[in-house]
C-alpha atoms as a PDB file:
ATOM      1  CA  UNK A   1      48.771  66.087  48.130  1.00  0.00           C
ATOM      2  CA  UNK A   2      51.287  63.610  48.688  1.00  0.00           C
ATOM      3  CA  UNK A   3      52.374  61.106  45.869  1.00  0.00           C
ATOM      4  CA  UNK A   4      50.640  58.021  47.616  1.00  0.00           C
ATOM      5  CA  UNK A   5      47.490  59.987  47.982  1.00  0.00           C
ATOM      6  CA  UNK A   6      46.923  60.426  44.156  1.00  0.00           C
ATOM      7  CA  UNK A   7      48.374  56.661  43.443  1.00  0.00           C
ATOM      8  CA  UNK A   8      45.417  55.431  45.774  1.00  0.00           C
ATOM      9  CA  UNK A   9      43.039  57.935  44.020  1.00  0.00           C
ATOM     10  CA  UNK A  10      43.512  56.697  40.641  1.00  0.00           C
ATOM     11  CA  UNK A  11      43.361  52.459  42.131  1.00  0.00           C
ATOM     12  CA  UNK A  12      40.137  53.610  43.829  1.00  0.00           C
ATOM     13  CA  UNK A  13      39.045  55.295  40.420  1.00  0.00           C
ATOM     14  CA  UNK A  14      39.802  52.125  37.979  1.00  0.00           C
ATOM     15  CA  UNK A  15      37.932  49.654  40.612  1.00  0.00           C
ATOM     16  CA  UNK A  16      35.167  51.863  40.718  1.00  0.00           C
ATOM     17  CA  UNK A  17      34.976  52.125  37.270  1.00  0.00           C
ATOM     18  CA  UNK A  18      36.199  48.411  36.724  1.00  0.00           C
ATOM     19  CA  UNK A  19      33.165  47.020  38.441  1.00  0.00           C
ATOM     20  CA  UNK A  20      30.707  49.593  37.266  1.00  0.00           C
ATOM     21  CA  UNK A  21      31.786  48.938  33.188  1.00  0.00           C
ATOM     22  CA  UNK A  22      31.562  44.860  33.739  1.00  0.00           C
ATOM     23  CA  UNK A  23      27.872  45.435  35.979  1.00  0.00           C
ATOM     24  CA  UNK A  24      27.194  47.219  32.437  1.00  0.00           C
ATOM     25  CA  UNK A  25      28.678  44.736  30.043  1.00  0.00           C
ATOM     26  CA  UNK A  26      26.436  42.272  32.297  1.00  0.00           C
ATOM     27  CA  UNK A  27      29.008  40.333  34.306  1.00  0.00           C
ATOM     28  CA  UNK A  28      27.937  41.382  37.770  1.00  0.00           C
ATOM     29  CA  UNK A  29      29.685  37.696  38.775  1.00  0.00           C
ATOM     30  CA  UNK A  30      33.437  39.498  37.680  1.00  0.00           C
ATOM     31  CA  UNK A  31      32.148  42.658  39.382  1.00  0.00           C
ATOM     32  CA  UNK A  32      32.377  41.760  42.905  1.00  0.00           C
ATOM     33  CA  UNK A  33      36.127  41.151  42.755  1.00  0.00           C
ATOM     34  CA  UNK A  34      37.151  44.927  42.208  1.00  0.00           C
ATOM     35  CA  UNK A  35      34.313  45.957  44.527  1.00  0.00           C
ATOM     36  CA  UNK A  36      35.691  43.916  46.967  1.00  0.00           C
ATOM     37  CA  UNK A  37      39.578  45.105  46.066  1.00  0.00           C
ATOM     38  CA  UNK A  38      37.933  48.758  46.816  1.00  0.00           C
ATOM     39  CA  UNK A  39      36.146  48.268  49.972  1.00  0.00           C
ATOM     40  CA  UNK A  40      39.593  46.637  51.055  1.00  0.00           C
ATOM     41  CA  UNK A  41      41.817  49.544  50.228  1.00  0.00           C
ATOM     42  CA  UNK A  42      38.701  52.270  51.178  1.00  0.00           C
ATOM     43  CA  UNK A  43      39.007  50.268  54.963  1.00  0.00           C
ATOM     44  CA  UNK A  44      42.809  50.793  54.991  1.00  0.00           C
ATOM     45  CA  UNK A  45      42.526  54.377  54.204  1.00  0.00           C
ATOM     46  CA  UNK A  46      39.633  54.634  56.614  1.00  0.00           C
ATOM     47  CA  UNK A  47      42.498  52.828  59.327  1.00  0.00           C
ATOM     48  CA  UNK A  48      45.527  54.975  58.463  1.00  0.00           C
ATOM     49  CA  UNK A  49      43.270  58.286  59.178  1.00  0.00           C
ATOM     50  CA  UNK A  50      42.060  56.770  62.366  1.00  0.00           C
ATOM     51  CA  UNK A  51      45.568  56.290  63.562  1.00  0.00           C
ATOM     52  CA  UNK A  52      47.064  59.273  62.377  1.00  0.00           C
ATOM     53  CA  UNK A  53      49.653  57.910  60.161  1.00  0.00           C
ATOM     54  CA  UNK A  54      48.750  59.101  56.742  1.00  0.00           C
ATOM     55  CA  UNK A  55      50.589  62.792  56.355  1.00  0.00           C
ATOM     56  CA  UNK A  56      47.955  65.193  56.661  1.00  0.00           C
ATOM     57  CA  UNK A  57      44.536  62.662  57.744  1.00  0.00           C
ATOM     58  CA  UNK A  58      41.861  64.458  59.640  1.00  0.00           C
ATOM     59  CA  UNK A  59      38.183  63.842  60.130  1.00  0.00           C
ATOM     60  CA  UNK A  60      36.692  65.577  57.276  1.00  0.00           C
ATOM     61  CA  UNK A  61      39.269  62.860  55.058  1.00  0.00           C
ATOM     62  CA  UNK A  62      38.163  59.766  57.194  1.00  0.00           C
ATOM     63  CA  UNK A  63      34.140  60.964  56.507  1.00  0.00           C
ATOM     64  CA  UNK A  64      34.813  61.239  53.044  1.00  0.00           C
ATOM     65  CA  UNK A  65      36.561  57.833  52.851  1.00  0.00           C
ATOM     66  CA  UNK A  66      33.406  56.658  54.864  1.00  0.00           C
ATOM     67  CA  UNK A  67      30.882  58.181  52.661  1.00  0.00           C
ATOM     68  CA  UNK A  68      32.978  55.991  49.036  1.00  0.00           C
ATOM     69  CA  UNK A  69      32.906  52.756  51.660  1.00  0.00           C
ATOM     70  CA  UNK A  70      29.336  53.005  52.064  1.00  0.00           C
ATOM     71  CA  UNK A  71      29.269  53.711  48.109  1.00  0.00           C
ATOM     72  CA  UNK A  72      31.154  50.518  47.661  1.00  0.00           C
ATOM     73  CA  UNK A  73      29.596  48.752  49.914  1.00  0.00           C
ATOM     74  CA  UNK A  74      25.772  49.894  48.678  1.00  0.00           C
ATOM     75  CA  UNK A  75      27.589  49.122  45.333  1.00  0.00           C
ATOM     76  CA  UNK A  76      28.085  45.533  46.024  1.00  0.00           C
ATOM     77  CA  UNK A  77      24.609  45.041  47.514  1.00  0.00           C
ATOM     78  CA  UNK A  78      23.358  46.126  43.767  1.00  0.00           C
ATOM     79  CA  UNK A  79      25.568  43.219  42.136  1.00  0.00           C
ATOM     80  CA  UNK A  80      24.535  40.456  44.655  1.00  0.00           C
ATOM     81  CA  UNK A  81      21.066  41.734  43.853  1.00  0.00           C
ATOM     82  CA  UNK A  82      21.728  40.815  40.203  1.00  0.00           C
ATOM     83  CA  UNK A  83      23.434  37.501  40.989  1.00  0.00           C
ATOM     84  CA  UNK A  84      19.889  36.916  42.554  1.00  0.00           C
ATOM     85  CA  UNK A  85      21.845  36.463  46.448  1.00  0.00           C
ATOM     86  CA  UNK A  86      19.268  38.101  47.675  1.00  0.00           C
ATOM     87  CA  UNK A  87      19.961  37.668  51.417  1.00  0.00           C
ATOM     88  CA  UNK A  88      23.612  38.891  50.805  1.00  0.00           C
ATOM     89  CA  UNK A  89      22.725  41.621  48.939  1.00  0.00           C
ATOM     90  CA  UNK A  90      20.112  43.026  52.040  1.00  0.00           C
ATOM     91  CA  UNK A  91      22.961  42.353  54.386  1.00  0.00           C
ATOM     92  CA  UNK A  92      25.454  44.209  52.346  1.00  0.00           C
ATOM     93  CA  UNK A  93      22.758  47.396  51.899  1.00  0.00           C
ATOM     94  CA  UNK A  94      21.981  47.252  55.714  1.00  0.00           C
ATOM     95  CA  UNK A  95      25.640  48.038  56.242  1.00  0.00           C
ATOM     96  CA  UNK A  96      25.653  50.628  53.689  1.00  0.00           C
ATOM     97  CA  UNK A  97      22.772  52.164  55.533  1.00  0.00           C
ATOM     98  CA  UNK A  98      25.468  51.604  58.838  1.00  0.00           C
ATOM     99  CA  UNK A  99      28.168  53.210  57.565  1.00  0.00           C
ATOM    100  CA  UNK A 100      26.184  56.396  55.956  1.00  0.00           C
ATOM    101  CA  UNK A 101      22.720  56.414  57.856  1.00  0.00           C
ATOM    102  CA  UNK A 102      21.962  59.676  56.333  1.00  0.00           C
ATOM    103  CA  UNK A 103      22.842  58.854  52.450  1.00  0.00           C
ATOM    104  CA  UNK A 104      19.551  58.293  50.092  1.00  0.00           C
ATOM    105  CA  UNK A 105      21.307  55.884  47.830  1.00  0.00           C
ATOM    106  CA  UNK A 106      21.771  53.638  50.902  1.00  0.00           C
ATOM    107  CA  UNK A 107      18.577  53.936  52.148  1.00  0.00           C
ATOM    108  CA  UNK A 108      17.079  53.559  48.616  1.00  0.00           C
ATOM    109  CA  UNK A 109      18.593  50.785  48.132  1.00  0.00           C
ATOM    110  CA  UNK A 110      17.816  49.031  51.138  1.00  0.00           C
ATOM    111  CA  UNK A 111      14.606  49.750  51.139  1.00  0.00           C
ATOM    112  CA  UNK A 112      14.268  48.253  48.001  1.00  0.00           C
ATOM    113  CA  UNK A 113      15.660  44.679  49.000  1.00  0.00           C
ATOM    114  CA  UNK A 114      13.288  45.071  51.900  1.00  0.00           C
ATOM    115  CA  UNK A 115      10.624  45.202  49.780  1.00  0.00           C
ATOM    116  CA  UNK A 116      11.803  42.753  46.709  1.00  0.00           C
ATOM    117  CA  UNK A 117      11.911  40.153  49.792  1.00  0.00           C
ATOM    118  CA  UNK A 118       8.244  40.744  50.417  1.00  0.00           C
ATOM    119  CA  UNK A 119       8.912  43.316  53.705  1.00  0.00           C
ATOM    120  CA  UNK A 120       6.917  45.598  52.189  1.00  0.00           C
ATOM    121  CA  UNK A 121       5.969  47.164  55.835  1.00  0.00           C
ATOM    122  CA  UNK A 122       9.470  47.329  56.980  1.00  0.00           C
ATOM    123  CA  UNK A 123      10.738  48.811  53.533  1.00  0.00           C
ATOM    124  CA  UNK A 124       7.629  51.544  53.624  1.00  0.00           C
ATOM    125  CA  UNK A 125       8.640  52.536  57.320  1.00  0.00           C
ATOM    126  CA  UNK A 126      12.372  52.857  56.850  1.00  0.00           C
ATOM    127  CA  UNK A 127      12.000  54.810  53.920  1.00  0.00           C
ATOM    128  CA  UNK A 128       9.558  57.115  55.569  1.00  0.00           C
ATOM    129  CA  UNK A 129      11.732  57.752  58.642  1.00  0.00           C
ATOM    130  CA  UNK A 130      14.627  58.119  56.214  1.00  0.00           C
ATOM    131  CA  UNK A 131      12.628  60.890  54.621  1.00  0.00           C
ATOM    132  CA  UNK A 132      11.390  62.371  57.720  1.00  0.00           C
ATOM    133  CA  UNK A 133       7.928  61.025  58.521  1.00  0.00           C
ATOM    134  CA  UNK A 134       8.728  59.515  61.881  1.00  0.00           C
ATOM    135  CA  UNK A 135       6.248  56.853  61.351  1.00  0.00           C
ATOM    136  CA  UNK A 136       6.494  53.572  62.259  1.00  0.00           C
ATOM    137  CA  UNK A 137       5.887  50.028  61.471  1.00  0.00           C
ATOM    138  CA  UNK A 138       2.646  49.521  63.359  1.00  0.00           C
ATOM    139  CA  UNK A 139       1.620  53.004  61.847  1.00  0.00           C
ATOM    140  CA  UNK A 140       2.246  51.932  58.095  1.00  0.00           C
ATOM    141  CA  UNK A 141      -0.403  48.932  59.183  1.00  0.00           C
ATOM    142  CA  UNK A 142      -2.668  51.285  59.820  1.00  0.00           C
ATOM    143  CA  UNK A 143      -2.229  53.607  57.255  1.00  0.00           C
ATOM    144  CA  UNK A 144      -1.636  50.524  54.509  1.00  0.00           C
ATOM    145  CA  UNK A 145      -5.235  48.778  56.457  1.00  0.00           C
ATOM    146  CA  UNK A 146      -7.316  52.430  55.134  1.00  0.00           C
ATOM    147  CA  UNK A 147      -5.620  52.571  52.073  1.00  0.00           C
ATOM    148  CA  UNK A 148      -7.178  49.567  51.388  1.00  0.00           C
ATOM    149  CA  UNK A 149      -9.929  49.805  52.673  1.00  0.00           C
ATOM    150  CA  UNK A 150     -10.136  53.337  50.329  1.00  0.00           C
ATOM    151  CA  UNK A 151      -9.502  51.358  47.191  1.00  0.00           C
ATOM    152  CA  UNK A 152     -11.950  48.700  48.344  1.00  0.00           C
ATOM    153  CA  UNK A 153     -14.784  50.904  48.826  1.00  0.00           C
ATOM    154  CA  UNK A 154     -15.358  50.018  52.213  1.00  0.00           C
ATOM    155  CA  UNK A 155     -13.673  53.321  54.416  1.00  0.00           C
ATOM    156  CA  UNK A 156     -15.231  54.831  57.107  1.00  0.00           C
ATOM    157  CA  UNK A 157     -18.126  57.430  56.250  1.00  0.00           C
ATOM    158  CA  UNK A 158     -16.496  60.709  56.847  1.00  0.00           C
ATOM    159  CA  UNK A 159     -12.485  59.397  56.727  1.00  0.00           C
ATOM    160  CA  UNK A 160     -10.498  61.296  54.479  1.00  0.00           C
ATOM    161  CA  UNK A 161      -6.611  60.997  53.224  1.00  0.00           C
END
């Protein structure tokens, strides 16, 4: 590795941890400063790969500096959560969800703030399709419309899960 490399491992490291200890010591409002410090230096690294010009950068680097953007990114989503921004905080997990469309935490987590803002459809489907049931949003009607209609007593003679 090259001395800059591990410098910018260990800054990456203490932000990471920075904002996860204060989240924990419940000042999410002082935790969005090192998030945002990280997602800041993650998007330089990502940059210098893309151009070539840090010694040694290839595509399986730049993926793995995509993969701790989308972290940080899902990260911050989490702490606007807490600071009840609500609408920043679904923005901010949509774009974790655009940078890593295949990681769980992202999707998790965005389906969550999907359904915490009472799109409880839209969060079912996406989390579905994340998982692999290519179902969607009309389909979870349906399938929401009989489950009710199973808990209410009033399904179809002969219908079955």
């Amino acid at each position: 590795k090259e001395e800059g490399e591990g410098c910018e491992s260990v800054v990456v490291n203490a932000l990471k941890y920075k904002a996860e200890a204060l989240v924990a010591l419940e000042r999410a409002d002082e935790a969005l400063q090192p998030l945002d410090d990280l997602i800041r230096l993650v998007r330089a690294g990502i940059a210098q790969c893309g151009a070539g010009t840090s010694p040694g950068s290839d595509a399986a680097q730049t993926q793995e500096l995509q993969r701790g953007l989308s972290e940080a990114v899902c990260n911050r989503s989490l702490v606007l959560a807490c600071l009840d921004r609500h609408a920043a905080a679904l923005s901010s997990a949509k774009h974790a969800l655009e940078l890593a469309p295949h990681s769980a935490a992202a999707a998790y987590n965005h389906s969550l703030l999907l359904w915490q803002q009472g799109q409880k459809l839209e969060a079912s489907s996406q989390w579905m399709r994340h998982r692999g049931f290519q179902q969607d949003l009309a389909a979870c009607r349906r399938h929401h419309s009989r489950a009710l209609q199973h808990l209410n007593g009033t399904a179809p003679a002969g219908w079955f899960w």
